[in-house]
Protein backbone atom coordinates (compact mmCIF):
# COMPACT_ATOMS: atom_id res chain seq x y z
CA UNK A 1 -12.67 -22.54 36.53
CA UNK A 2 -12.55 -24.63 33.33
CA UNK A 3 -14.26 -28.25 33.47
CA UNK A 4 -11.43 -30.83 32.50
CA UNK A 5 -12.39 -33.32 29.34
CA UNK A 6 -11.67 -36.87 30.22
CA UNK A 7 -12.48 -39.38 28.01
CA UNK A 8 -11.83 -43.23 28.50
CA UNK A 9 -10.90 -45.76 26.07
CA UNK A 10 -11.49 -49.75 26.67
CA UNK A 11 -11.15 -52.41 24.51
CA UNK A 12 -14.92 -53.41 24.23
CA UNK A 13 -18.85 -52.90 25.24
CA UNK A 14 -18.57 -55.03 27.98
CA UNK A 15 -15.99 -52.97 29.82
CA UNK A 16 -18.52 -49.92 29.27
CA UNK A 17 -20.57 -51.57 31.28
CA UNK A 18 -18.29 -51.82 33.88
CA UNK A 19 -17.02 -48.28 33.93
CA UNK A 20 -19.77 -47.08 33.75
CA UNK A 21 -21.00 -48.71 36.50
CA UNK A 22 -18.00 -47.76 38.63
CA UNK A 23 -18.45 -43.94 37.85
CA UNK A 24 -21.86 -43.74 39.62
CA UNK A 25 -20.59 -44.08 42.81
CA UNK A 26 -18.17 -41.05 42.02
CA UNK A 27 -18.33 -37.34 42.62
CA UNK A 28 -16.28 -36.43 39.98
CA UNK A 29 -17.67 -32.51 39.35
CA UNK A 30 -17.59 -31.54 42.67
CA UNK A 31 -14.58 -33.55 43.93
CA UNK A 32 -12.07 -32.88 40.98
CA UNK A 33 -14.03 -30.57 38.99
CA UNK A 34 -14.25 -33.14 35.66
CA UNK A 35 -16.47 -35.00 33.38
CA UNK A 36 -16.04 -37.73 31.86
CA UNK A 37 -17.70 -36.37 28.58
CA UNK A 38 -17.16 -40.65 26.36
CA UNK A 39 -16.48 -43.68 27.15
CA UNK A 40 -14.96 -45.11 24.06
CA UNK A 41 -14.74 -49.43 23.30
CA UNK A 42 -12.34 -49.73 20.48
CA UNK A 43 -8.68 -51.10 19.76
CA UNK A 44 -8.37 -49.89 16.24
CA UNK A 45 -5.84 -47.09 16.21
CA UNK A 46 -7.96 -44.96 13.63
CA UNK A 47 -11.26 -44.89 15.66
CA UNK A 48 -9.35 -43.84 18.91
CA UNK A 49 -7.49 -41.10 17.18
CA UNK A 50 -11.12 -39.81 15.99
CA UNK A 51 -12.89 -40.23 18.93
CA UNK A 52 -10.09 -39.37 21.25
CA UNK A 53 -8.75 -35.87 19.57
CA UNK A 54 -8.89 -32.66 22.06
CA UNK A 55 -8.91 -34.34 25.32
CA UNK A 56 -7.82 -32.56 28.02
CA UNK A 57 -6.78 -35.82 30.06
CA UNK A 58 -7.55 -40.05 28.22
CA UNK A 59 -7.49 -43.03 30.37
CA UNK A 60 -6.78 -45.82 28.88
CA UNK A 61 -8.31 -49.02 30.59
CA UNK A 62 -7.48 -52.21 29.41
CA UNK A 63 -6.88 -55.57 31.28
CA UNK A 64 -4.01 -56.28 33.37
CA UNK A 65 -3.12 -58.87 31.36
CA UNK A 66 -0.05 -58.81 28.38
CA UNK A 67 -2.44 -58.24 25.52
CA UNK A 68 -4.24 -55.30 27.61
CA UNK A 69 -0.26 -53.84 28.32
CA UNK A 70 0.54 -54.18 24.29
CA UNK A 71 -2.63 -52.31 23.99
CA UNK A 72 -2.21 -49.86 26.16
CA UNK A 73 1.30 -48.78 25.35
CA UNK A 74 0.23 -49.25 21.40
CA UNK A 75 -2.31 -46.58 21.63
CA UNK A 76 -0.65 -44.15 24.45
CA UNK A 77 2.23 -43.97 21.55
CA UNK A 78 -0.51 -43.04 19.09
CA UNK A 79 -2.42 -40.93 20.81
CA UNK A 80 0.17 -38.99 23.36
CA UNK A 81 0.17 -36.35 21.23
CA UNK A 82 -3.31 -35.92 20.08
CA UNK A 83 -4.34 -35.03 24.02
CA UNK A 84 -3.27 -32.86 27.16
CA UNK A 85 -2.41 -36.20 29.22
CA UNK A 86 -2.31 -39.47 28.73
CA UNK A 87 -3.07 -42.25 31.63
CA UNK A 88 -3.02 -45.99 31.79
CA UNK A 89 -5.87 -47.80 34.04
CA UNK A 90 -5.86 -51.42 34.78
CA UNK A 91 -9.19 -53.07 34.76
CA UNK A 92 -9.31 -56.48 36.47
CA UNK A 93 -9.62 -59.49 34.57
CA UNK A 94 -12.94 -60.62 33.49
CA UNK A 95 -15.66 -58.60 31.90
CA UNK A 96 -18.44 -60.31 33.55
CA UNK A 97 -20.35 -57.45 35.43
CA UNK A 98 -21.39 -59.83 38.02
CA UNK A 99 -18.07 -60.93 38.47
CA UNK A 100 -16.20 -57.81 38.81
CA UNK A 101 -15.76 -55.90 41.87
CA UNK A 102 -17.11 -52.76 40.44
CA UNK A 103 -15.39 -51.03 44.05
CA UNK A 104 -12.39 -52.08 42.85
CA UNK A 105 -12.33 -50.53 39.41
CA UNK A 106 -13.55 -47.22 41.11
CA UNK A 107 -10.57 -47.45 43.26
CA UNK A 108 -8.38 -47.54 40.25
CA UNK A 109 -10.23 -45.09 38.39
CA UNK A 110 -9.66 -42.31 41.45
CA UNK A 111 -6.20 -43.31 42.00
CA UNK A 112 -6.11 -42.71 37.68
CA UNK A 113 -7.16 -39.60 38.04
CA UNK A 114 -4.80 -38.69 40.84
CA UNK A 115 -1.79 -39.80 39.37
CA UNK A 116 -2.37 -37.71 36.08
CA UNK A 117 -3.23 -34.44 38.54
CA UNK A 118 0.26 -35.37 40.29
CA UNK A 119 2.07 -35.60 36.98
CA UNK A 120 0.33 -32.44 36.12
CA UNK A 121 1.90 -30.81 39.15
CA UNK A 122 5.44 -31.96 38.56
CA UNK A 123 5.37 -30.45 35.04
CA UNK A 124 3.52 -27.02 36.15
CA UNK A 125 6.80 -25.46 37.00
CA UNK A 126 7.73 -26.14 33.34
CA UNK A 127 4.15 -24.81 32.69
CA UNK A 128 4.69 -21.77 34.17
CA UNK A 129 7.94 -20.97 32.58
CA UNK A 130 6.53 -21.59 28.74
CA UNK A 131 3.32 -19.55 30.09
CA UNK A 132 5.75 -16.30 30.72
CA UNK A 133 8.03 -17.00 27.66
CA UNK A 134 4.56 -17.18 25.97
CA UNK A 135 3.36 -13.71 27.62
CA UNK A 136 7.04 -12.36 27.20
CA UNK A 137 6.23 -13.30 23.51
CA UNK A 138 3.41 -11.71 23.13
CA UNK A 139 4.48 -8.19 24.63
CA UNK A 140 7.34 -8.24 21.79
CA UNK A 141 4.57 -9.52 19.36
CA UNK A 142 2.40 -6.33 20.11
CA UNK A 143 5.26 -4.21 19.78
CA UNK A 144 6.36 -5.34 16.66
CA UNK A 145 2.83 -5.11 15.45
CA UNK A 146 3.08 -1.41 16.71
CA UNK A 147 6.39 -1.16 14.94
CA UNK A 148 5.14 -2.42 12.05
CA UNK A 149 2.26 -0.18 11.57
CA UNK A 150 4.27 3.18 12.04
CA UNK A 151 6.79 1.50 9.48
CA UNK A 152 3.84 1.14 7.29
CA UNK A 153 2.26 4.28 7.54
CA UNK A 154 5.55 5.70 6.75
CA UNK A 155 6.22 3.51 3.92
CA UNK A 156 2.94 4.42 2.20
CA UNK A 157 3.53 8.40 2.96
CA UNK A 158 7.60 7.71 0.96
CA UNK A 159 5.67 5.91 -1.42
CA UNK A 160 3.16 8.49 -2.24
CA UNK A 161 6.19 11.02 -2.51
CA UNK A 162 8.40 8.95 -4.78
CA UNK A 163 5.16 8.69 -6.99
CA UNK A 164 4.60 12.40 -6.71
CA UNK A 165 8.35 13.09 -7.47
CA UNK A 166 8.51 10.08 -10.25
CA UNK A 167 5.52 12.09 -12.33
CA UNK A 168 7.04 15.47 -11.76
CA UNK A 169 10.67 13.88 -12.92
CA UNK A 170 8.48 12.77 -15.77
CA UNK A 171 7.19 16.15 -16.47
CA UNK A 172 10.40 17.65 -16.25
CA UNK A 173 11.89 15.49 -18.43
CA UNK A 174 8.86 15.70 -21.24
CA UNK A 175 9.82 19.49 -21.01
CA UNK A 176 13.31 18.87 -21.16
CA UNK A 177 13.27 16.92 -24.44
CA UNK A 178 10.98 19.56 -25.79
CA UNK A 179 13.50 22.21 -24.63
CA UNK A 180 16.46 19.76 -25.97
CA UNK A 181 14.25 19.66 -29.48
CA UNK A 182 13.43 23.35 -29.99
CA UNK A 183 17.38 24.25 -29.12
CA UNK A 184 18.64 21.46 -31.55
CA UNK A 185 16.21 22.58 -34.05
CA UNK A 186 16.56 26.41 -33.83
CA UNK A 187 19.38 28.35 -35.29
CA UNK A 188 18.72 31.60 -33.21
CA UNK A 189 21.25 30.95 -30.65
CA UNK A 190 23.97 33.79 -29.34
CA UNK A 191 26.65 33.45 -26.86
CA UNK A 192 26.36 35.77 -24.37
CA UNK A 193 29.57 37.85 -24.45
CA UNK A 194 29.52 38.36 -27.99
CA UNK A 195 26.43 39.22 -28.30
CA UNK A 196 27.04 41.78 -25.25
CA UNK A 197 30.38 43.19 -26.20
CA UNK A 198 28.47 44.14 -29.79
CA UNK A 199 26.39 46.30 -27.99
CA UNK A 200 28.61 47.25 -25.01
CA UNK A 201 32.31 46.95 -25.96
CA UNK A 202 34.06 48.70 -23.07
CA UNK A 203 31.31 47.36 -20.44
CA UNK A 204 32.32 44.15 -18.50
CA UNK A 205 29.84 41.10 -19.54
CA UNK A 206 27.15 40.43 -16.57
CA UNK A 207 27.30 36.95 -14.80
CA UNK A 208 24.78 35.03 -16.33
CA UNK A 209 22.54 34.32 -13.61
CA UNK A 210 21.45 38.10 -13.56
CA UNK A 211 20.46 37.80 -17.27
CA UNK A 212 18.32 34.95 -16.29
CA UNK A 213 16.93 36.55 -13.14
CA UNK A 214 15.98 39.81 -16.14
CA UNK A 215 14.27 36.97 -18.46
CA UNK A 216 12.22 36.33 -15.50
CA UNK A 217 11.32 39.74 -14.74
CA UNK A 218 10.33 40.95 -17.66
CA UNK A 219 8.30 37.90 -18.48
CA UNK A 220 10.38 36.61 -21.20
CA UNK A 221 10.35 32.99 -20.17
CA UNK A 222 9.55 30.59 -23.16
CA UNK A 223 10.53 33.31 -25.26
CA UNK A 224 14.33 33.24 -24.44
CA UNK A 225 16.62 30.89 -22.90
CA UNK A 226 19.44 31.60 -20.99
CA UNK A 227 22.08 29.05 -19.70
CA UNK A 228 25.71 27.62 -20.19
CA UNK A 229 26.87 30.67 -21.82
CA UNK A 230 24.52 31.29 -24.70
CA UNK A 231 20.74 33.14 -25.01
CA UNK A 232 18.34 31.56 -27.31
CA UNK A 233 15.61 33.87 -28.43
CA UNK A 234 12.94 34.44 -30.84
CA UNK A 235 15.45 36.85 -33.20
CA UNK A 236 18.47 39.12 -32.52
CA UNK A 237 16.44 42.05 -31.74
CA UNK A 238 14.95 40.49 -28.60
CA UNK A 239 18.24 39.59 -27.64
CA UNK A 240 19.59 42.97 -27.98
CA UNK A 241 17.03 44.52 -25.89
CA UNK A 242 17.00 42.26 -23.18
CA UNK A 243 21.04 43.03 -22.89
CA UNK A 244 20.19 47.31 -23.32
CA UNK A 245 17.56 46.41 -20.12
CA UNK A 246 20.05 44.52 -18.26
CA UNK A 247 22.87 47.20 -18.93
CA UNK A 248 20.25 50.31 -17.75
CA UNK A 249 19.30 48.37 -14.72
CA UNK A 250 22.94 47.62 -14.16
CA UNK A 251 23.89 51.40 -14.29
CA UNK A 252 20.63 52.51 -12.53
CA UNK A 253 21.77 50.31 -9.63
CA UNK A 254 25.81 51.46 -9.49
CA UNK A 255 25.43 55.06 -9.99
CA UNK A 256 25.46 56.59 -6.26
CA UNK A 257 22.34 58.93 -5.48
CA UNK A 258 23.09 62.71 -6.06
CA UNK A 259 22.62 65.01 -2.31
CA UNK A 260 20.09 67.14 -2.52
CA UNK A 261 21.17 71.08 -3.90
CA UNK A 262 21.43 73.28 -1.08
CA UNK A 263 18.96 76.64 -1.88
CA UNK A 264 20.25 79.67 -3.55
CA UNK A 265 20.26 82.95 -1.50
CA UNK A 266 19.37 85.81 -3.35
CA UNK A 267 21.17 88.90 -3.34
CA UNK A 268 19.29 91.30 -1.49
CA UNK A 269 17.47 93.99 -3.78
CA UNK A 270 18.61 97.83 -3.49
CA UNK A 271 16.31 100.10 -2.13
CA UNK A 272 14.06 102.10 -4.74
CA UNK A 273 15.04 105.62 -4.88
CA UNK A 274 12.22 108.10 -3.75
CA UNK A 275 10.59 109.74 -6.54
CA UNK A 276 11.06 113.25 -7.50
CA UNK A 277 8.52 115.67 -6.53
CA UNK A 278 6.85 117.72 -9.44
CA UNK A 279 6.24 121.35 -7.98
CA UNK A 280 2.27 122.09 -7.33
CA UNK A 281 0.85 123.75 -10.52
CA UNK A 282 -1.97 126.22 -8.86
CA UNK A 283 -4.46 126.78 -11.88
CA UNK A 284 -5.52 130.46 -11.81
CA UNK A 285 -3.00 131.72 -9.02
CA UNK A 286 -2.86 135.05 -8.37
CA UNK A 287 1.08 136.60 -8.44
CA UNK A 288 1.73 139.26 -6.49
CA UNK A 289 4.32 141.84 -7.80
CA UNK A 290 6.45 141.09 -4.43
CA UNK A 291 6.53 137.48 -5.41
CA UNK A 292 8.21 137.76 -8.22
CA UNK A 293 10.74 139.93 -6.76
CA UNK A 294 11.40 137.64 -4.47
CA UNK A 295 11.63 135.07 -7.25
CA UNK A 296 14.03 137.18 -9.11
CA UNK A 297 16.72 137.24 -6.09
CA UNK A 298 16.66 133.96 -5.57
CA UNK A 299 17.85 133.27 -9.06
């Protein structure tokens, strides 16, 4: 538990004295868990406000007396809002130590300190209420501080994109202009359907986009320009043989794939006639006469 600041203010050394003579009979730590950390004699406005700043509870003791009440209520208006708590203590006339009945003025000091811990009690419900706005406060604090860092983040990965996307745009548009230039500047420029029914006058003229889509396949690009219904290239003869590559692929992909010839049969062959026998020559046969007889009647 925190030690509560109390400081006292009287109006001059004498009623130091006094005070301080009253506080020695007191348990104040132990009892009500204070100090009383100055005692401060002085009734100039200024000094108070220096000496009293950050108090957690002042006293102010001055005489019972009219001056000591103009005093009092002079400096509790000057000082109410420099402190915790503000509390008026009555000394008794006289600031003649031996006169004084130091009992008495440690009376009033306990019953000072009382009344400023029963004030403090009537305004703790009040306390308590600003001490959960205050926490309610804080939760919504924290999340906004959340809040604000994911908004953050985010805003500094957008950023980075519109920067990205700004120096592309500016790219673009550098190539653009050049683009823009080298068109305005060039001559060699041919609208597409002329320049296709010149080479193909019965075919129908290809949507542009395809002729764009050949540029890019056949790595034309920078060397001709297609869009809004003209080609710009290099010279005519480029042109005409982009349009003679579009037209082949064009008629490669519409002509319908030919089925596969069935196989020819041939006829089957006619069997080889046998070959003729030559009758056996005998070299140095011997004929008999009844041979040729027989020979003769056969013929």
């Amino acid at each position: 538990m925190a030690i509560v600041d109390v400081r006292i203010l009287v109006e001059g050394a004498s009623d130091v004295e006094v005070v301080s003579k009253a506080l020695q009979g007191l348990a104040l730590g132990s009892e009500y868990n204070i100090t009383i950390s100055s005692i401060i004699p002085t009734t100039n406005v200024e000094i108070a406000k220096s000496a009293a700043a950050g108090a957690d509870l002042l006293i102010i003791a001055t005489d019972a007396d009219r001056v000591g009440r103009d005093l009092a209520e002079r400096l509790f208006n000057e000082l109410g809002e420099m402190v915790g708590h503000v509390e008026r203590m009555k000394l008794p006339l006289g600031h003649d130590l031996e006169h004084v009945d130091v009992e008495l003025v440690r009376k009033e000091l306990k019953n000072t300190l009382v009344r400023a811990g029963l004030k403090s009690l009537q305004i703790l419900p009040e306390y308590m209420a600003l001490r959960n706005q205050l926490l309610d406060l804080k939760g919504r604090y924290d999340g906004l501080g959340e809040e604000y860092r994911k908004l953050k983040e985010e805003y500094e990965a957008v950023a980075k994109a519109c920067e990205e996307l700004r120096e592309e745009n500016e790219k673009l548009k550098e190539e653009n202009e050049g683009l823009k230039a080298l068109l305005e500047s060039s001559r060699n420029i041919y609208r597409i359907d002329e320049a296709w029914k010149s080479l193909f006058p019965a075919e129908p003229v290809p949507d542009e986009a395809y002729i764009g889509k050949a540029v890019e396949k056949l790595g034309l690009a920078g060397r001709v320009i297609v869009g809004q219904g003209y080609i710009f290239a290099e010279d005519k003869g480029l042109v005409d043989e982009l349009l003679r590559t579009v037209y082949l692929s064009m008629t490669i992909k519409e002509e319908p794939p030919k089925p596969p010839r069935p196989p020819v049969e041939e006829p089957p062959k006619p069997p080889e006639p046998e070959a003729r026998r030559e009758p056996e020559v005998i070299e140095n046969a011997e004929v008999k006469p009844d041979d040729i007889e027989g020979l003769l009647k056969g013929l």
